[in-house]
C-alpha atoms as a PDB file:
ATOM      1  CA  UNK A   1     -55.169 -49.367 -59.493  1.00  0.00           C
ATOM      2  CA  UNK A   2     -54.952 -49.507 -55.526  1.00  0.00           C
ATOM      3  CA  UNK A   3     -55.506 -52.041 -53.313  1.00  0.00           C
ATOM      4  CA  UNK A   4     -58.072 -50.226 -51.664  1.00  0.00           C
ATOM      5  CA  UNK A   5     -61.631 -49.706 -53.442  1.00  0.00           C
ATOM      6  CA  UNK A   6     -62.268 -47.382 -56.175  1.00  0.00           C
ATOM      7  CA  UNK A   7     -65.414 -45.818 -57.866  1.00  0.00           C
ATOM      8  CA  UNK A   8     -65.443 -46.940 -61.827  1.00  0.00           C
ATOM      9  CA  UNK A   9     -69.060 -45.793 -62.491  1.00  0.00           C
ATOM     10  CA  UNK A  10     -72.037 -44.551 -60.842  1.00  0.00           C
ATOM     11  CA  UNK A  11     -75.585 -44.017 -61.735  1.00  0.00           C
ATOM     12  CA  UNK A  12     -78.756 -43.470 -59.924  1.00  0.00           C
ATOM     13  CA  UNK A  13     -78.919 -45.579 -56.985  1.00  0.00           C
ATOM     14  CA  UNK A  14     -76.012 -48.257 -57.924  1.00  0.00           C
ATOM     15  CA  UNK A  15     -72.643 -48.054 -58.116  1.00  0.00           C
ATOM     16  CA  UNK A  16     -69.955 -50.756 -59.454  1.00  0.00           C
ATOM     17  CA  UNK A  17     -66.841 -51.149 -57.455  1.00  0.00           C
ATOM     18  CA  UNK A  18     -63.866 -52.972 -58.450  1.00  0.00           C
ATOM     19  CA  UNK A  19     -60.915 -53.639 -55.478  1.00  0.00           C
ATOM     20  CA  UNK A  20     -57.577 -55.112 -56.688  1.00  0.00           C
ATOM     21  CA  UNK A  21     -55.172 -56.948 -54.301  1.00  0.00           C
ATOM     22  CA  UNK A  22     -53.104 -59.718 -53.448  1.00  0.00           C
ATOM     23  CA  UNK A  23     -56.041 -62.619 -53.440  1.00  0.00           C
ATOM     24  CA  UNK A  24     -56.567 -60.841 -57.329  1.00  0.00           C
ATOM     25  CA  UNK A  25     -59.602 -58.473 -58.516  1.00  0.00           C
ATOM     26  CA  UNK A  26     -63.132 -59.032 -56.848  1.00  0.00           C
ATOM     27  CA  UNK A  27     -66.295 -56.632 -57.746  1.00  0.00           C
ATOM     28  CA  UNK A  28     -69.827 -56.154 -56.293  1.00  0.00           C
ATOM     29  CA  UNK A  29     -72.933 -55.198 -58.055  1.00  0.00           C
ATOM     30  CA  UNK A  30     -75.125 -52.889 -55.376  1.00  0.00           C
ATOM     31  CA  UNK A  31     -78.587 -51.872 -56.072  1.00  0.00           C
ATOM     32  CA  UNK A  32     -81.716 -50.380 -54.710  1.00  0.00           C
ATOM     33  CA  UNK A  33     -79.522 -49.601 -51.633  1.00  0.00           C
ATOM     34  CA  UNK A  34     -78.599 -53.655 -51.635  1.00  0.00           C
ATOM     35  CA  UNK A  35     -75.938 -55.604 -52.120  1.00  0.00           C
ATOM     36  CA  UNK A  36     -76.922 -58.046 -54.977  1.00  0.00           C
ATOM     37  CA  UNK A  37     -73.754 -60.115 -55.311  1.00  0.00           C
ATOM     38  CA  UNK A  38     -69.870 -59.764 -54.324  1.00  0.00           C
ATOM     39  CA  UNK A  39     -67.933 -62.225 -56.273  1.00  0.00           C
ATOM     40  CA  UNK A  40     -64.500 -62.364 -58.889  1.00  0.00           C
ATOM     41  CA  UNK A  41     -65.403 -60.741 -62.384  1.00  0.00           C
ATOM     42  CA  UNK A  42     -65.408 -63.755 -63.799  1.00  0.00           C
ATOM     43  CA  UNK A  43     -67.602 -65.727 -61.060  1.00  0.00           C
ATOM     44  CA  UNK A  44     -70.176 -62.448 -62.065  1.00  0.00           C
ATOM     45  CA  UNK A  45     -70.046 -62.797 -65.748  1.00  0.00           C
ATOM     46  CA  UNK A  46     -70.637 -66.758 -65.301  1.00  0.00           C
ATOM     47  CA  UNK A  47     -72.780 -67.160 -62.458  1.00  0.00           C
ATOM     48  CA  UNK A  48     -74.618 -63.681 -61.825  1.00  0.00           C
ATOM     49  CA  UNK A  49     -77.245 -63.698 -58.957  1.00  0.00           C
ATOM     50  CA  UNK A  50     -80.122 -61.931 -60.571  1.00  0.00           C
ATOM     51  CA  UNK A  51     -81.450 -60.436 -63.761  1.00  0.00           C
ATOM     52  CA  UNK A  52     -80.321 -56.725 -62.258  1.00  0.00           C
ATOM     53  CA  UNK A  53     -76.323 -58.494 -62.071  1.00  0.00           C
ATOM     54  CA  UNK A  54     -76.721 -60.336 -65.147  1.00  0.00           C
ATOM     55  CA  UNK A  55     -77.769 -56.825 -66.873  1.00  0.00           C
ATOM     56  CA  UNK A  56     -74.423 -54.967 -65.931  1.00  0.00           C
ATOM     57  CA  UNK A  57     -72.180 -57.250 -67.037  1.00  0.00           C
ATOM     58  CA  UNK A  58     -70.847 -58.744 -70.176  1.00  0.00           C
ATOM     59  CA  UNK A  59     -70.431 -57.275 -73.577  1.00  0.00           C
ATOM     60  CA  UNK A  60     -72.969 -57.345 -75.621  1.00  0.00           C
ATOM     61  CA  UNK A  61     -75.361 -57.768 -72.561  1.00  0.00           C
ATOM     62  CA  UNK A  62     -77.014 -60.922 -71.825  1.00  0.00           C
ATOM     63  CA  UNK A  63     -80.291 -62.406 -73.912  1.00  0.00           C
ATOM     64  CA  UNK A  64     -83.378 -62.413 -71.818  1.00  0.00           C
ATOM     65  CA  UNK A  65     -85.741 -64.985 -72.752  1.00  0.00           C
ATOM     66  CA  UNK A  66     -88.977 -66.651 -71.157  1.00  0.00           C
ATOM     67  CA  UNK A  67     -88.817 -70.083 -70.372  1.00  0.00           C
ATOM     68  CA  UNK A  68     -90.136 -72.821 -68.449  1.00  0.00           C
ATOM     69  CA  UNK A  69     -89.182 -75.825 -67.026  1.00  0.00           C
ATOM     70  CA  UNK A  70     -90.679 -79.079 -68.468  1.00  0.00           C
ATOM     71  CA  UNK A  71     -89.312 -82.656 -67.691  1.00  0.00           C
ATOM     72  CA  UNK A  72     -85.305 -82.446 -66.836  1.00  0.00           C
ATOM     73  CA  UNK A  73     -85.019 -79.294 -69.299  1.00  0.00           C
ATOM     74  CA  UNK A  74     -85.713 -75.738 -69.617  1.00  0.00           C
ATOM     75  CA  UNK A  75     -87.673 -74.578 -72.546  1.00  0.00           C
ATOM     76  CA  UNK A  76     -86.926 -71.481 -74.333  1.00  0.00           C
ATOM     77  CA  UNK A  77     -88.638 -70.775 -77.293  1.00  0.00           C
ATOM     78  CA  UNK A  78     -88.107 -74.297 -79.871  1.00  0.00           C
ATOM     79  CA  UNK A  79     -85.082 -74.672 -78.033  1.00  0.00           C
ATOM     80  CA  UNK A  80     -84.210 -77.170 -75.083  1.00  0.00           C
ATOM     81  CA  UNK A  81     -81.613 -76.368 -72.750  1.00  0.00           C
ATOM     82  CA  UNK A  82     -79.940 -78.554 -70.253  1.00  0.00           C
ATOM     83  CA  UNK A  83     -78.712 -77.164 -67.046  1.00  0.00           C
ATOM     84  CA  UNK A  84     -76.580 -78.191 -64.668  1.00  0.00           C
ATOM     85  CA  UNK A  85     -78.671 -80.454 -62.052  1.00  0.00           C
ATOM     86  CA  UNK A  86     -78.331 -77.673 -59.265  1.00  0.00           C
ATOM     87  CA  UNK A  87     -79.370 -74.914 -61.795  1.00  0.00           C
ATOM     88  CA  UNK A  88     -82.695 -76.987 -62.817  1.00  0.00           C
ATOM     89  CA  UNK A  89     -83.476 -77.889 -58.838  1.00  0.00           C
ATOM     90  CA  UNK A  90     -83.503 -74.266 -58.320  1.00  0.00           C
ATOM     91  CA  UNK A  91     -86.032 -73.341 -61.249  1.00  0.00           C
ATOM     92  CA  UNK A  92     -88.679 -76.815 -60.296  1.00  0.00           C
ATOM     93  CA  UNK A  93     -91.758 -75.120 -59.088  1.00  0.00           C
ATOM     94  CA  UNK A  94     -91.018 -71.588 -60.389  1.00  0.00           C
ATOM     95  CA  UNK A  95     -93.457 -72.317 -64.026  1.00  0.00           C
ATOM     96  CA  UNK A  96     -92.046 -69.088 -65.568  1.00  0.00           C
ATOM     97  CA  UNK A  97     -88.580 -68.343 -65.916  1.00  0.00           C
ATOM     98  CA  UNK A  98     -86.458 -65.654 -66.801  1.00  0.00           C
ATOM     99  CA  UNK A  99     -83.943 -67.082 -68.952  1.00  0.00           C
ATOM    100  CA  UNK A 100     -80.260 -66.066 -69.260  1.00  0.00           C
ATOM    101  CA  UNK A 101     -77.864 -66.939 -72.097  1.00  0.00           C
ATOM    102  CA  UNK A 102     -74.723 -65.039 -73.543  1.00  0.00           C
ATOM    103  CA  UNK A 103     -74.212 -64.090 -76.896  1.00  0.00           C
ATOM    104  CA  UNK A 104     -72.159 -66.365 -77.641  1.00  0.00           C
ATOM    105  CA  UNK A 105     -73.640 -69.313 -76.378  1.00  0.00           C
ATOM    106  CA  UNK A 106     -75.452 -69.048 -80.060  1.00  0.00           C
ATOM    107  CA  UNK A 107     -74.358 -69.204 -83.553  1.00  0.00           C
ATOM    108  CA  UNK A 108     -76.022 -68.131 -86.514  1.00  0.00           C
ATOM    109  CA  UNK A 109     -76.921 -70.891 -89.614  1.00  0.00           C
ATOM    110  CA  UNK A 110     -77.373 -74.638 -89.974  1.00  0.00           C
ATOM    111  CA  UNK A 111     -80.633 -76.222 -88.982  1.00  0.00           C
ATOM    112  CA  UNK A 112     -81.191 -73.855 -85.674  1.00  0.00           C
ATOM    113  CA  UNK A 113     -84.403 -73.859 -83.416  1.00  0.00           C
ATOM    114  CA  UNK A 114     -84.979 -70.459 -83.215  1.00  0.00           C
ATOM    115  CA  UNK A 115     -85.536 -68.204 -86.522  1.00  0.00           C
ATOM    116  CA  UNK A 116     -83.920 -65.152 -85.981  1.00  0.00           C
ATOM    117  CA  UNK A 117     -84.911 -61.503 -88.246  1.00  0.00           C
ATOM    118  CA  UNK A 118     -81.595 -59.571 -88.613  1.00  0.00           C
ATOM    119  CA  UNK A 119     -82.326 -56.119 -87.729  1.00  0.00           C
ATOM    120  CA  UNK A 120     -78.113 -55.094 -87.293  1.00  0.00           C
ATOM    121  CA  UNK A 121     -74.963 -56.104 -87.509  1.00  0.00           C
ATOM    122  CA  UNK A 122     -71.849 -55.275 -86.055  1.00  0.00           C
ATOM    123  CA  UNK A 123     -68.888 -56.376 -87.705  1.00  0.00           C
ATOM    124  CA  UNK A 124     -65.732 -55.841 -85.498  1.00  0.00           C
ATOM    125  CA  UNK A 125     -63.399 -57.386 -88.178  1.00  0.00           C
ATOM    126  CA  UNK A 126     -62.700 -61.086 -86.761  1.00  0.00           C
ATOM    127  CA  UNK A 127     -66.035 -61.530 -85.366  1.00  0.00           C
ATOM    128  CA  UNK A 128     -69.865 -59.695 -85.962  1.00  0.00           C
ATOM    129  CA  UNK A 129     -72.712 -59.476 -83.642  1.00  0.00           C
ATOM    130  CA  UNK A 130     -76.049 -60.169 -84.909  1.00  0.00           C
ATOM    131  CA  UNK A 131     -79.199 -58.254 -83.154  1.00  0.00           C
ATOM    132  CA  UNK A 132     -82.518 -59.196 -83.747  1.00  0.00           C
ATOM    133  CA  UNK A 133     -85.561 -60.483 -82.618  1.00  0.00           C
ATOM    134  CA  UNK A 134     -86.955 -63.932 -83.050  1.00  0.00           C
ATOM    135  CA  UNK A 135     -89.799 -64.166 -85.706  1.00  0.00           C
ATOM    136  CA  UNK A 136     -92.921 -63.957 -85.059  1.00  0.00           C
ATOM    137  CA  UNK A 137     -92.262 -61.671 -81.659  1.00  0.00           C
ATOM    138  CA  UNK A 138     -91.002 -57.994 -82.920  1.00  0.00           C
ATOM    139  CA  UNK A 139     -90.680 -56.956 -79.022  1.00  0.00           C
ATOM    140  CA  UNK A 140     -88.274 -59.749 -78.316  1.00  0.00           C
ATOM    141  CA  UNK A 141     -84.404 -58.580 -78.566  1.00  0.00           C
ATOM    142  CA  UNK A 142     -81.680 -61.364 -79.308  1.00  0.00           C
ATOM    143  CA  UNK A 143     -77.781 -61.128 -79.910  1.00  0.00           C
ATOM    144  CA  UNK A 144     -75.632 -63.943 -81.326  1.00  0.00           C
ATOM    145  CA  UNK A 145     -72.336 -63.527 -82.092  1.00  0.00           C
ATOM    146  CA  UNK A 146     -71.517 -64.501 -85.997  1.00  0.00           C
ATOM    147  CA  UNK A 147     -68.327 -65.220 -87.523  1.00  0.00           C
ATOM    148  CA  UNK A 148     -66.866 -63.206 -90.468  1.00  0.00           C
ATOM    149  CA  UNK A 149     -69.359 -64.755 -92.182  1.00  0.00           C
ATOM    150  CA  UNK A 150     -72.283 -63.075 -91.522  1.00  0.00           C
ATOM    151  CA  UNK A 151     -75.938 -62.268 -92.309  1.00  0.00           C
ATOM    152  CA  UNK A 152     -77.452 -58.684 -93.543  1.00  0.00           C
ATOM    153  CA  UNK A 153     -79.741 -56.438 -92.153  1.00  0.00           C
ATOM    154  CA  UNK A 154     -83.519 -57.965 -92.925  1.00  0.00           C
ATOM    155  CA  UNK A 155     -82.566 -61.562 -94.049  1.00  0.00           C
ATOM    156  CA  UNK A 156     -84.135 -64.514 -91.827  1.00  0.00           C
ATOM    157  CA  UNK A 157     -81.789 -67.145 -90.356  1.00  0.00           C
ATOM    158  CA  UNK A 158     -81.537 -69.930 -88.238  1.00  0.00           C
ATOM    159  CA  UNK A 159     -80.223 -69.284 -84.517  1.00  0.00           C
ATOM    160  CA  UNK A 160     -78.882 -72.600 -82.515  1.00  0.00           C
ATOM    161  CA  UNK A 161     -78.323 -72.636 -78.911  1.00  0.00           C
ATOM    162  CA  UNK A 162     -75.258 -74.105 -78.136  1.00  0.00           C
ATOM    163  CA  UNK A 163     -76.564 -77.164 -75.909  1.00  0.00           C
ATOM    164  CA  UNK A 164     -73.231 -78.508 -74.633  1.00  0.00           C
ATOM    165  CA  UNK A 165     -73.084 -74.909 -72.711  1.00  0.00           C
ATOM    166  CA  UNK A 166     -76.100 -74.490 -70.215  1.00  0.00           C
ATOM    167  CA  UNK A 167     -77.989 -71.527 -69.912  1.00  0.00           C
ATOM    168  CA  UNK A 168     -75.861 -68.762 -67.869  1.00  0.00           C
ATOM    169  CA  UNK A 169     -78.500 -68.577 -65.379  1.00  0.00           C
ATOM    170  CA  UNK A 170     -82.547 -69.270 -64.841  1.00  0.00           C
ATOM    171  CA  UNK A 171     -84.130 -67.107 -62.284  1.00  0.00           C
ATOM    172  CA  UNK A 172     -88.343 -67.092 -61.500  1.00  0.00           C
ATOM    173  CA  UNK A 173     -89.898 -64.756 -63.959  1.00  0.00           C
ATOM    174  CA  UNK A 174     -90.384 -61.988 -61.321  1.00  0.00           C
ATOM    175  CA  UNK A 175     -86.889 -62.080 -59.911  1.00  0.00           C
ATOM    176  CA  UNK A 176     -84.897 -59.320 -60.067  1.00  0.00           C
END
């Protein structure tokens, strides 16, 4: 690739650009005629502004959960997450959150908070992907990568977050 800027995909009103060059790769995530966040893949994939940057980046995309804050932690579900200091500063106030967490920032079995019903599974050889929703909420829509291991299609299992890693970002439930 160039140094200078080139289109890698476009649809609707966004477009994803990637520029390559001697301080290394950066991208920016445009939409509704806006730019949303310019920043290093990586800085992205960690950190992303919003739930429209969070959305266009990561394989398999980002879980999307509601959550609020309570005490010094965010509550998702059973589960009790805690964020950076910074991160939790930023959701005080807010009530409803948006909740952000990669795939695999959860594993499958053990004593898990959240109960997970296996709808799919994708087995790529050395690792799977589990999608699902959480029982008891058929419209929710979870992914956890699974080791070789795995579950099948329509058993119940156990889902645990893994609390050492925080949630990949928090953002007020009508941010966007």
């Amino acid at each position: 690739m160039s140094s200078s800027a080139s289109r890698l995909r476009r649809g609707g009103r966004a477009d994803w650009l990637r520029t390559s060059g001697a301080r290394g790769p950066w991208s920016r995530r445009r939409g509704s005629g806006r730019l949303q966040q310019f920043d290093s893949p990586t800085e992205l994939y960690d950190h992303p502004a919003n739930v429209f940057v969070a959305g266009f980046i990561g394989s398999p995309a980002m879980n999307r959960f509601d959550g609020t804050v309570s005490g010094g932690a965010i509550r998702v579900g059973g589960t009790t997450l805690h964020p950076p200091e910074g991160q939790l500063r930023a959701a005080q106030g807010h009530g409803k959150l948006t909740v952000g967490i990669r795939p695999e920032h959860r594993s499958v079995g053990g004593t898990g908070e959240l109960t997970l019903e296996v709808a799919l599974v994708e087995d790529l050889g050395s690792d799977s992907y589990v999608y699902g929703h959480l029982a008891g909420d058929a419209a929710s829509h979870v992914i956890v990568r699974a080791s070789r291991d795995h579950p099948r299609p329509g058993e119940i299992v156990k889902v645990k977050a893994d609390t050492s890693r925080p949630p990949s970002a928090a953002w007020p439930a009508a941010a966007g």
